[in-house]
N, C-alpha and C. Protein backbone atom coordinates (compact mmCIF):
# COMPACT_ATOMS: atom_id res chain seq x y z
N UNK A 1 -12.05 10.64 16.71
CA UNK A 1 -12.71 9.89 15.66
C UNK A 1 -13.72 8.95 16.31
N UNK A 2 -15.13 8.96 15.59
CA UNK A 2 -16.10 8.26 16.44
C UNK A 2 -15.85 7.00 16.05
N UNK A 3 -16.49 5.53 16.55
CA UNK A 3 -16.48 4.48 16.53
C UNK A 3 -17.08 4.01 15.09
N UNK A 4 -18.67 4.77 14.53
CA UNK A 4 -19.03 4.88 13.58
C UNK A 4 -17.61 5.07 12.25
N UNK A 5 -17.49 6.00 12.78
CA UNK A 5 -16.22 6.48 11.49
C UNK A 5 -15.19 5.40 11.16
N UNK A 6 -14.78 4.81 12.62
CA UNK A 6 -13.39 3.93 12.65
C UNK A 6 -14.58 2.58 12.01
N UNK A 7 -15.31 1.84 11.89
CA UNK A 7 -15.80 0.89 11.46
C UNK A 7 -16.30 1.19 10.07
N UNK A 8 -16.45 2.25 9.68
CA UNK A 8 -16.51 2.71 8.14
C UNK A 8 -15.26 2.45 7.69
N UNK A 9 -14.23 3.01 8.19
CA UNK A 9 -12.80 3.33 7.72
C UNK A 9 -12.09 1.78 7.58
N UNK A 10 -12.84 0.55 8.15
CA UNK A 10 -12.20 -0.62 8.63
C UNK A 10 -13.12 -1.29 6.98
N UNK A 11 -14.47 -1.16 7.26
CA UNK A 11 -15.09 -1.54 5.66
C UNK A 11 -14.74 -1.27 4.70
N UNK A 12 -14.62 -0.28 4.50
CA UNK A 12 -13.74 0.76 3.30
C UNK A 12 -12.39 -0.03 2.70
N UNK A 13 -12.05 0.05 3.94
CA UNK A 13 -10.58 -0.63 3.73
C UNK A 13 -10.22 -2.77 3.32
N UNK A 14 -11.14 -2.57 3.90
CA UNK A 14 -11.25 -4.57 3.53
C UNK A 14 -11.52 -4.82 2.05
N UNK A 15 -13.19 -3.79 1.91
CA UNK A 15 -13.70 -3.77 0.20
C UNK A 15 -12.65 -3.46 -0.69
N UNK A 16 -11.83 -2.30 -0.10
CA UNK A 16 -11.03 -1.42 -1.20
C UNK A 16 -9.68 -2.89 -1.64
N UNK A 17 -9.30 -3.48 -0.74
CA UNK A 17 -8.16 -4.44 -1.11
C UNK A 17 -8.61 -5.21 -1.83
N UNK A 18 -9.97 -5.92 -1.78
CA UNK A 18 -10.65 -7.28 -2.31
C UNK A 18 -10.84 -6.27 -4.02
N UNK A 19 -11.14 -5.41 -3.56
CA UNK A 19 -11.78 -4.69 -5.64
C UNK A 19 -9.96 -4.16 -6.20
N UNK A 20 -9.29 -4.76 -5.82
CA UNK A 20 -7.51 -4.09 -6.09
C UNK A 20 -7.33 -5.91 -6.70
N UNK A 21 -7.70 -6.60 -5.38
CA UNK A 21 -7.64 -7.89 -6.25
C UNK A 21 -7.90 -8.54 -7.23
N UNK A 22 -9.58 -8.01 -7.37
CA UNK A 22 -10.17 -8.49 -8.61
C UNK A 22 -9.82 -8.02 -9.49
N UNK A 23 -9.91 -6.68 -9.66
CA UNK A 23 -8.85 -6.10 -10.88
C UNK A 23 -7.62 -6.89 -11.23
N UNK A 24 -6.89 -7.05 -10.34
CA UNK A 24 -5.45 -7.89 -10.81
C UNK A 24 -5.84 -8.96 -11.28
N UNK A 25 -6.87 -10.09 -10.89
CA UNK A 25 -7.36 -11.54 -11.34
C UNK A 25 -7.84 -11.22 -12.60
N UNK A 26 -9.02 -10.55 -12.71
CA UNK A 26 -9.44 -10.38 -14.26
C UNK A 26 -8.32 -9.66 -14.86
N UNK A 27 -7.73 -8.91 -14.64
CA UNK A 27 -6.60 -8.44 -15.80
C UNK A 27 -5.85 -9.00 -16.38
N UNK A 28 -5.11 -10.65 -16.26
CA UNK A 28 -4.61 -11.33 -16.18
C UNK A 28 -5.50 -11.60 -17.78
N UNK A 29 -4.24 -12.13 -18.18
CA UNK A 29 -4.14 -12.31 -20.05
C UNK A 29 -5.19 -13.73 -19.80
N UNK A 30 -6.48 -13.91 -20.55
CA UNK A 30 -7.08 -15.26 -21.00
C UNK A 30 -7.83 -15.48 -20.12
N UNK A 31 -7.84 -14.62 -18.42
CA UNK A 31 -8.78 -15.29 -17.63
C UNK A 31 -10.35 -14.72 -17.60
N UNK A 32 -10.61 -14.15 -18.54
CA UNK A 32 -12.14 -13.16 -18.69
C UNK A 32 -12.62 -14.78 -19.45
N UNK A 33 -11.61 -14.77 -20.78
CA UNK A 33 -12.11 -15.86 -22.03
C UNK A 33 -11.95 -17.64 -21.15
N UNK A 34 -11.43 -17.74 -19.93
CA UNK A 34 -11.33 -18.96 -19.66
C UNK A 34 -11.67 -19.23 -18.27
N UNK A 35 -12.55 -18.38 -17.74
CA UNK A 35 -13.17 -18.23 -16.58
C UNK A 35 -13.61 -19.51 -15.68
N UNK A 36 -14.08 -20.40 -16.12
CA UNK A 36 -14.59 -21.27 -16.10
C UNK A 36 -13.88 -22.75 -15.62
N UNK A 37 -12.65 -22.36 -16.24
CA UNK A 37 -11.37 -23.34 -16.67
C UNK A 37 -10.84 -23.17 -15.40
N UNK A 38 -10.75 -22.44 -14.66
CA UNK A 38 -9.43 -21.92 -13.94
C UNK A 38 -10.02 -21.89 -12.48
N UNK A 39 -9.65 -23.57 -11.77
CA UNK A 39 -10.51 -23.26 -10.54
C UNK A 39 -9.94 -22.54 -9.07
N UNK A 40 -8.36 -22.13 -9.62
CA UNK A 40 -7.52 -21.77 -8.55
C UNK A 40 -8.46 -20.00 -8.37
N UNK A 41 -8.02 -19.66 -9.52
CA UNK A 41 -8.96 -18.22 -9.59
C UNK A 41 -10.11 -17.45 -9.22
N UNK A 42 -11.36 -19.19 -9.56
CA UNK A 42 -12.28 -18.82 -9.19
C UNK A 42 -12.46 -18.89 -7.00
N UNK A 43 -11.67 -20.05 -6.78
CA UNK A 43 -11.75 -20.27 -5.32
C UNK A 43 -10.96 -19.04 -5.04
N UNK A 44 -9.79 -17.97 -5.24
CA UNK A 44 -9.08 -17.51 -4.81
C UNK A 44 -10.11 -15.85 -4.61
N UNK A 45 -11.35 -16.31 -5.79
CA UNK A 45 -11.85 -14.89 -6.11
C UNK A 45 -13.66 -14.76 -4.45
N UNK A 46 -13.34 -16.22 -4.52
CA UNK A 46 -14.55 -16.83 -3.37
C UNK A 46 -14.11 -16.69 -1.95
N UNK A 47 -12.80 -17.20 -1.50
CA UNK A 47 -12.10 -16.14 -0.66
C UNK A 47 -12.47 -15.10 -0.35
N UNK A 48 -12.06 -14.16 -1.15
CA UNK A 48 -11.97 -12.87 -1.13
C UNK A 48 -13.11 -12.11 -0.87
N UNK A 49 -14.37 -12.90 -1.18
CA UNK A 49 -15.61 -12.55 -0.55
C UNK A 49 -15.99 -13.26 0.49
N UNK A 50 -15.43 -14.08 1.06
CA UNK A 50 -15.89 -14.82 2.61
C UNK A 50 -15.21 -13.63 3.44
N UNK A 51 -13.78 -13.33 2.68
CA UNK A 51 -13.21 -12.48 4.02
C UNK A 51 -13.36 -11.22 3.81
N UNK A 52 -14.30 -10.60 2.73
CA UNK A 52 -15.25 -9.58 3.29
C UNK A 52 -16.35 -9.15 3.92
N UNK A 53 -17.24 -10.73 3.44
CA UNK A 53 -18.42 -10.60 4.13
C UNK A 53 -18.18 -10.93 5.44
N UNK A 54 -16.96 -11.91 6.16
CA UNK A 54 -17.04 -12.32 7.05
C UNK A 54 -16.45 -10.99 8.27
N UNK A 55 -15.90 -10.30 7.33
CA UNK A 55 -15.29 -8.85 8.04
C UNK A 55 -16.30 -7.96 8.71
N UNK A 56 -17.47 -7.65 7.48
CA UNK A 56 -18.57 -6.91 7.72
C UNK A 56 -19.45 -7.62 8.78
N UNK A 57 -19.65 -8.63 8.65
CA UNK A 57 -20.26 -9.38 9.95
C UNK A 57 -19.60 -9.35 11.42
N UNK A 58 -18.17 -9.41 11.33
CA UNK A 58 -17.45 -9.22 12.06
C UNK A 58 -17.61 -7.66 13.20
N UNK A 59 -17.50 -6.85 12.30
CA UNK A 59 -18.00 -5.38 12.22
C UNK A 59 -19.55 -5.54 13.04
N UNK A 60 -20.69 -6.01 12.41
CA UNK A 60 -21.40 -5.83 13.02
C UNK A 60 -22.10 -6.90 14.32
N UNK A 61 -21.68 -7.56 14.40
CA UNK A 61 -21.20 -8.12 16.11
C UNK A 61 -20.70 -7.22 17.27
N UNK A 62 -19.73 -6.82 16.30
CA UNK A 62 -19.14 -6.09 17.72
C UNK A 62 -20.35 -4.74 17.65
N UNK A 63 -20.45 -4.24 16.81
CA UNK A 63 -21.49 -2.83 16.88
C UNK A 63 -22.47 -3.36 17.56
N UNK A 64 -23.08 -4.66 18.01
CA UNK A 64 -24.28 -4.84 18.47
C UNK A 64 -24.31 -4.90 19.77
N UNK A 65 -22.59 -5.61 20.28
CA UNK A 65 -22.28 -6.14 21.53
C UNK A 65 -22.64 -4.84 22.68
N UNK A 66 -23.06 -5.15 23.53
CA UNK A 66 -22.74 -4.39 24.70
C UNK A 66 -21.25 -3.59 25.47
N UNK A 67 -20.71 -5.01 25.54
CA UNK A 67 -19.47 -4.85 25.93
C UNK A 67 -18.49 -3.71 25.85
N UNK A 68 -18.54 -3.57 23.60
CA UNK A 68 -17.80 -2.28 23.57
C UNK A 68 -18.05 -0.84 23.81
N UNK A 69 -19.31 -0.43 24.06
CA UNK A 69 -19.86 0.51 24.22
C UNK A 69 -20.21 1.41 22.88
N UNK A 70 -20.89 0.74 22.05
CA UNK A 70 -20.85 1.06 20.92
C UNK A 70 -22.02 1.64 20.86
N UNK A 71 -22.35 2.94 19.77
CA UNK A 71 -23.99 3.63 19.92
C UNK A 71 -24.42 4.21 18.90
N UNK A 72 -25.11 4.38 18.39
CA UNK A 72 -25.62 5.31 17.07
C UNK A 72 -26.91 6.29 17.43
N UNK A 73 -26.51 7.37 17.32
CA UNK A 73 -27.72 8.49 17.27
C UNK A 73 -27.92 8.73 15.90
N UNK A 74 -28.86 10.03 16.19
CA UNK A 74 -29.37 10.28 14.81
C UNK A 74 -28.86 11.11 14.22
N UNK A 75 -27.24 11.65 14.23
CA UNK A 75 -26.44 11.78 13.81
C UNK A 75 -26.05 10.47 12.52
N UNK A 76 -25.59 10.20 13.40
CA UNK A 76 -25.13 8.33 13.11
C UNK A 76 -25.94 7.95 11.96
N UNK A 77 -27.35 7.91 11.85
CA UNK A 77 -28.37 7.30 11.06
C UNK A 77 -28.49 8.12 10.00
N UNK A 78 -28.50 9.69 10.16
CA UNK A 78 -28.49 10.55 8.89
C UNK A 78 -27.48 10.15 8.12
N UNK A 79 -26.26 10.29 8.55
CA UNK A 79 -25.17 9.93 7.44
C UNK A 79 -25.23 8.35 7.23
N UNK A 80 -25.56 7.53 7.38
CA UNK A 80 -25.56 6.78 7.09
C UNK A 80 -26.66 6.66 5.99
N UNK A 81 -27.43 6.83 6.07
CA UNK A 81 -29.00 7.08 4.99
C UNK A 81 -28.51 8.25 3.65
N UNK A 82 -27.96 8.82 4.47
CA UNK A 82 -27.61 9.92 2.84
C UNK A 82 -25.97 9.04 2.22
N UNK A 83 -25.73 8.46 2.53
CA UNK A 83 -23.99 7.33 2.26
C UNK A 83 -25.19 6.61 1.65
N UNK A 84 -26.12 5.43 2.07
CA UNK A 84 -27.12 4.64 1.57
C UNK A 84 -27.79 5.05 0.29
N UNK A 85 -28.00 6.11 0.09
CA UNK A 85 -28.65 6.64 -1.17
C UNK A 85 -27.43 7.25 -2.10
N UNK A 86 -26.37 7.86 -1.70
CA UNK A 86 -25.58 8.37 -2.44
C UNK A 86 -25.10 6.80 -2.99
N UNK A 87 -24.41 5.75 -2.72
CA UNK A 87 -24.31 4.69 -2.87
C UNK A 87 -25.38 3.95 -3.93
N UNK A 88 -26.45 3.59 -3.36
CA UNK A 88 -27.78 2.97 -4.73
C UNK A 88 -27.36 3.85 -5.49
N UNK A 89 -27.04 5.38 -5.77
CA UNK A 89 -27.13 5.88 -6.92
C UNK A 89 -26.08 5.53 -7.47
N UNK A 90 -24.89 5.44 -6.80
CA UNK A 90 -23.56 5.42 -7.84
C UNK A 90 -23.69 3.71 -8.07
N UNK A 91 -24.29 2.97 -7.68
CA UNK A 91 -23.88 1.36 -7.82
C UNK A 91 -24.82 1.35 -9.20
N UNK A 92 -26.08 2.06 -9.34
CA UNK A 92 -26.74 2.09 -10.60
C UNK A 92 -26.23 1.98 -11.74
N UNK A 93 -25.83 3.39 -11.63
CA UNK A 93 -24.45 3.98 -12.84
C UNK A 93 -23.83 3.25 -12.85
N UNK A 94 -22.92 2.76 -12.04
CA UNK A 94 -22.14 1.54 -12.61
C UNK A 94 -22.51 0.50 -13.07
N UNK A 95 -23.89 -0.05 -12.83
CA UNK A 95 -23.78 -1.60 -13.38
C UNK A 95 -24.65 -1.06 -15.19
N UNK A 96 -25.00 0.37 -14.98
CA UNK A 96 -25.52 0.66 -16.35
C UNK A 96 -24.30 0.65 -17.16
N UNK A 97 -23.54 1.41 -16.76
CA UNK A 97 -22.10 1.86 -17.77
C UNK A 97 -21.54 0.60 -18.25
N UNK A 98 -21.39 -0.27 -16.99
CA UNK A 98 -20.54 -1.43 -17.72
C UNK A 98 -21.23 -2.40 -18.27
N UNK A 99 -22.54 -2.96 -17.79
CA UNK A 99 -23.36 -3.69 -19.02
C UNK A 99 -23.63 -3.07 -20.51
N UNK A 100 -23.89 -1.86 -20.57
CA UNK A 100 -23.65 -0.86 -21.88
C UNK A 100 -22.36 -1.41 -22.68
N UNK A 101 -21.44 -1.07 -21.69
CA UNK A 101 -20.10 -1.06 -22.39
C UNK A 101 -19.84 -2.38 -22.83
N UNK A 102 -20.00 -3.73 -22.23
CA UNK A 102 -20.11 -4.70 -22.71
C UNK A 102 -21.16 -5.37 -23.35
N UNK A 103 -22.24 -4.82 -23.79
CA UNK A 103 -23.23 -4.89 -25.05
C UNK A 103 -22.49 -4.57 -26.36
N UNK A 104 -22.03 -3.21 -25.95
CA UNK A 104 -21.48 -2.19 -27.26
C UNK A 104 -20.13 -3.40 -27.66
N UNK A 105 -19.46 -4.18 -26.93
CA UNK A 105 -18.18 -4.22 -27.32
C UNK A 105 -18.57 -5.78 -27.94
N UNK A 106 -19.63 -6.31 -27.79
CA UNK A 106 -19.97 -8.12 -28.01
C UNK A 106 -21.13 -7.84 -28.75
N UNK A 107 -21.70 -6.73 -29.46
CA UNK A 107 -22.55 -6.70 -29.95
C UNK A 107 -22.87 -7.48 -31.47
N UNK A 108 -21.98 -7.16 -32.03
CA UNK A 108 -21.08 -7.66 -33.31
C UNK A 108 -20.86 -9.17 -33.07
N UNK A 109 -20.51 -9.36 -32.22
CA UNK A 109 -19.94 -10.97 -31.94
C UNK A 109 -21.05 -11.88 -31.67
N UNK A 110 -21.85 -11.30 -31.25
CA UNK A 110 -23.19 -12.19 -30.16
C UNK A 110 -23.21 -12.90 -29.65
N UNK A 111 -21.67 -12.93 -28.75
CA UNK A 111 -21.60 -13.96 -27.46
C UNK A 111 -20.63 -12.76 -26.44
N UNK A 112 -20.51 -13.42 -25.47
CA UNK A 112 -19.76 -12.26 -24.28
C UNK A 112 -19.27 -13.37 -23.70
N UNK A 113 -17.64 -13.67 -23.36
CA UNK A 113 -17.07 -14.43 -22.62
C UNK A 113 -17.97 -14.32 -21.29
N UNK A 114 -18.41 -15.23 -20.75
CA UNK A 114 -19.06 -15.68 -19.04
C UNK A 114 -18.32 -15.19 -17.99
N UNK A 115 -16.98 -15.02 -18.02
CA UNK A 115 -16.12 -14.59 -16.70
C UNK A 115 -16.52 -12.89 -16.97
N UNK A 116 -16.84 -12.14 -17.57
CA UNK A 116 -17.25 -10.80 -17.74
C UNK A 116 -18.59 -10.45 -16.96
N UNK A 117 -19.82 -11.78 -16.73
CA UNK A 117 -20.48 -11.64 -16.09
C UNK A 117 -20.23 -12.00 -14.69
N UNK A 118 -19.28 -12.81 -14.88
CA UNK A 118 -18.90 -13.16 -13.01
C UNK A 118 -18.06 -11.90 -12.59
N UNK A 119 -17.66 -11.17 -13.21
CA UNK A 119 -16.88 -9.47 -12.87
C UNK A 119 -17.97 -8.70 -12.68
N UNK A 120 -18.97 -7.99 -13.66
CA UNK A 120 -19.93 -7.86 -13.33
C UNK A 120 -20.58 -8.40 -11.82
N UNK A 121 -20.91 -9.10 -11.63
CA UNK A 121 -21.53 -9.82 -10.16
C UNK A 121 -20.75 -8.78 -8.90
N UNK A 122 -19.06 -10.19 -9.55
CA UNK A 122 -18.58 -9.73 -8.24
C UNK A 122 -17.74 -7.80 -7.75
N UNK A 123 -17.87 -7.07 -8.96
CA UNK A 123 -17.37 -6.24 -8.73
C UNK A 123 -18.25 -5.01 -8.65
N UNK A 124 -19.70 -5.71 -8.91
CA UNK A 124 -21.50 -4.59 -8.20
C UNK A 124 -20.82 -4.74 -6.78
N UNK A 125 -20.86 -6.03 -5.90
CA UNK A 125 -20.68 -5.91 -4.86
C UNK A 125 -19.33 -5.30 -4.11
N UNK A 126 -18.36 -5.10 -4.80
CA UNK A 126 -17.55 -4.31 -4.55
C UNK A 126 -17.78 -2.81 -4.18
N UNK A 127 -18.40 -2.29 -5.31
CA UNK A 127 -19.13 -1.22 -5.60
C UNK A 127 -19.91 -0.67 -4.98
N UNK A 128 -20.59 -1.38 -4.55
CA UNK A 128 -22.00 -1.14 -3.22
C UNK A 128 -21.48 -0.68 -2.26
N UNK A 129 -20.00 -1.97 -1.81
CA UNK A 129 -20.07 -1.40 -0.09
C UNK A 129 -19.10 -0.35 -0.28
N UNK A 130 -18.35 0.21 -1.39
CA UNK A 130 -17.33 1.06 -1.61
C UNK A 130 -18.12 2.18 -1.78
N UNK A 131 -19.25 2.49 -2.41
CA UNK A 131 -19.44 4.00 -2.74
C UNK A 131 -20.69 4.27 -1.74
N UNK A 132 -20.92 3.29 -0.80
CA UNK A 132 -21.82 4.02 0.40
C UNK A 132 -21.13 4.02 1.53
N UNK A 133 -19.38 3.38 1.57
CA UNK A 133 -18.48 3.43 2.78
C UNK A 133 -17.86 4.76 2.79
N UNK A 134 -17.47 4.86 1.29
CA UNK A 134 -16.27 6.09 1.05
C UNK A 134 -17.16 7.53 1.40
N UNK A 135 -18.50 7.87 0.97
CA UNK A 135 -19.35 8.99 1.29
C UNK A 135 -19.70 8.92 2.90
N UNK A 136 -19.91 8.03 3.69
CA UNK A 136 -19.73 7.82 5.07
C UNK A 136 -18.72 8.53 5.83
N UNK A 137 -17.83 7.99 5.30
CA UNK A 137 -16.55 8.41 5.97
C UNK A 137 -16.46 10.30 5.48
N UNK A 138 -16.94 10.28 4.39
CA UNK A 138 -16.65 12.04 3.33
C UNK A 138 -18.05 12.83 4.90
N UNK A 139 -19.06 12.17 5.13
CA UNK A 139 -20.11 12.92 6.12
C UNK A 139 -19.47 13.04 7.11
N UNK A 140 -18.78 11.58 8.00
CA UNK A 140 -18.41 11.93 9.11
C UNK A 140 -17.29 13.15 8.92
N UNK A 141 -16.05 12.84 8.08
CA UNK A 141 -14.74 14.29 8.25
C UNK A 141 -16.04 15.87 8.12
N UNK A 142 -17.40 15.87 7.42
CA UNK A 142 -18.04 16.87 6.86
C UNK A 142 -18.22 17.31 8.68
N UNK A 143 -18.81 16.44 9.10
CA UNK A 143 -19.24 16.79 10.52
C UNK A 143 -18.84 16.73 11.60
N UNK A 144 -17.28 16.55 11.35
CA UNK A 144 -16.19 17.14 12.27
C UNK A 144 -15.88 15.80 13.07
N UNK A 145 -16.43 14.90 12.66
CA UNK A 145 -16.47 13.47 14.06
C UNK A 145 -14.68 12.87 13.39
């Protein structure tokens, strides 16, 4: 398994726990409608993105360092560019489907609880690094690494 792959497989895996979380936080009875109210939630949900972004940074330190012997050809760069585009496309679709879906469902009402847009926000970025990590990893097993 290349180094590329194992640092996909390490992103993958950080994003995938943090979007398991948010699901559980917003699922939670009243906290979409009281978003605002609830500052344990919101710090617990701010967390959860320091210690992803701080992961991915983490990640790319060491990819830069010398030390580990870390390298990317143009192997490396293709799949990564076709993960990059397969990704923009699916993060599209998603933020279409679910702003749709929450038009259609508050349309009638003509207000939208605010914590629906902070899900929205934080769960594009979920989304992003999940559906250009998970096709990464689908190129590298494609190309035997």
């Amino acid at each position: 398994m290349s180094k590329p792959m194992k640092f996909s497989i390490i992103q993958v895996g950080a994003w995938l726990l943090i979007g398991i979380i948010l699901l559980l936080v917003f699922n939670q009875e009243g906290v979409v409608e009281q978003w605002g109210d609830n500052q344990n939630k919101t710090l617990l949900v701010a967390s959860l993105f320091i210690f992803g972004f701080s992961s991915d940074f983490i990640l790319r330190l060491i990819e830069k360092s010398k030390r580990h012997g870390f390298s990317r050809d143009e192997r490396d760069q293709l799949i990564q560019s076709k993960a990059m585009n397969f990704g923009f496309i699916l993060t599209l679709i998603y933020v279409f489907l679910v702003t749709i879906t929450l038009y259609v469902k508050y349309e009638d009402a003509g207000l939208m609880p605010v914590g629906y847009m902070w899900f929205v926000a934080y769960s594009t970025i979920v989304i992003a690094n999940l559906s250009m990590g998970i096709p990464s990893i689908c190129y590298y097993k494609k190309q035997g690494y």
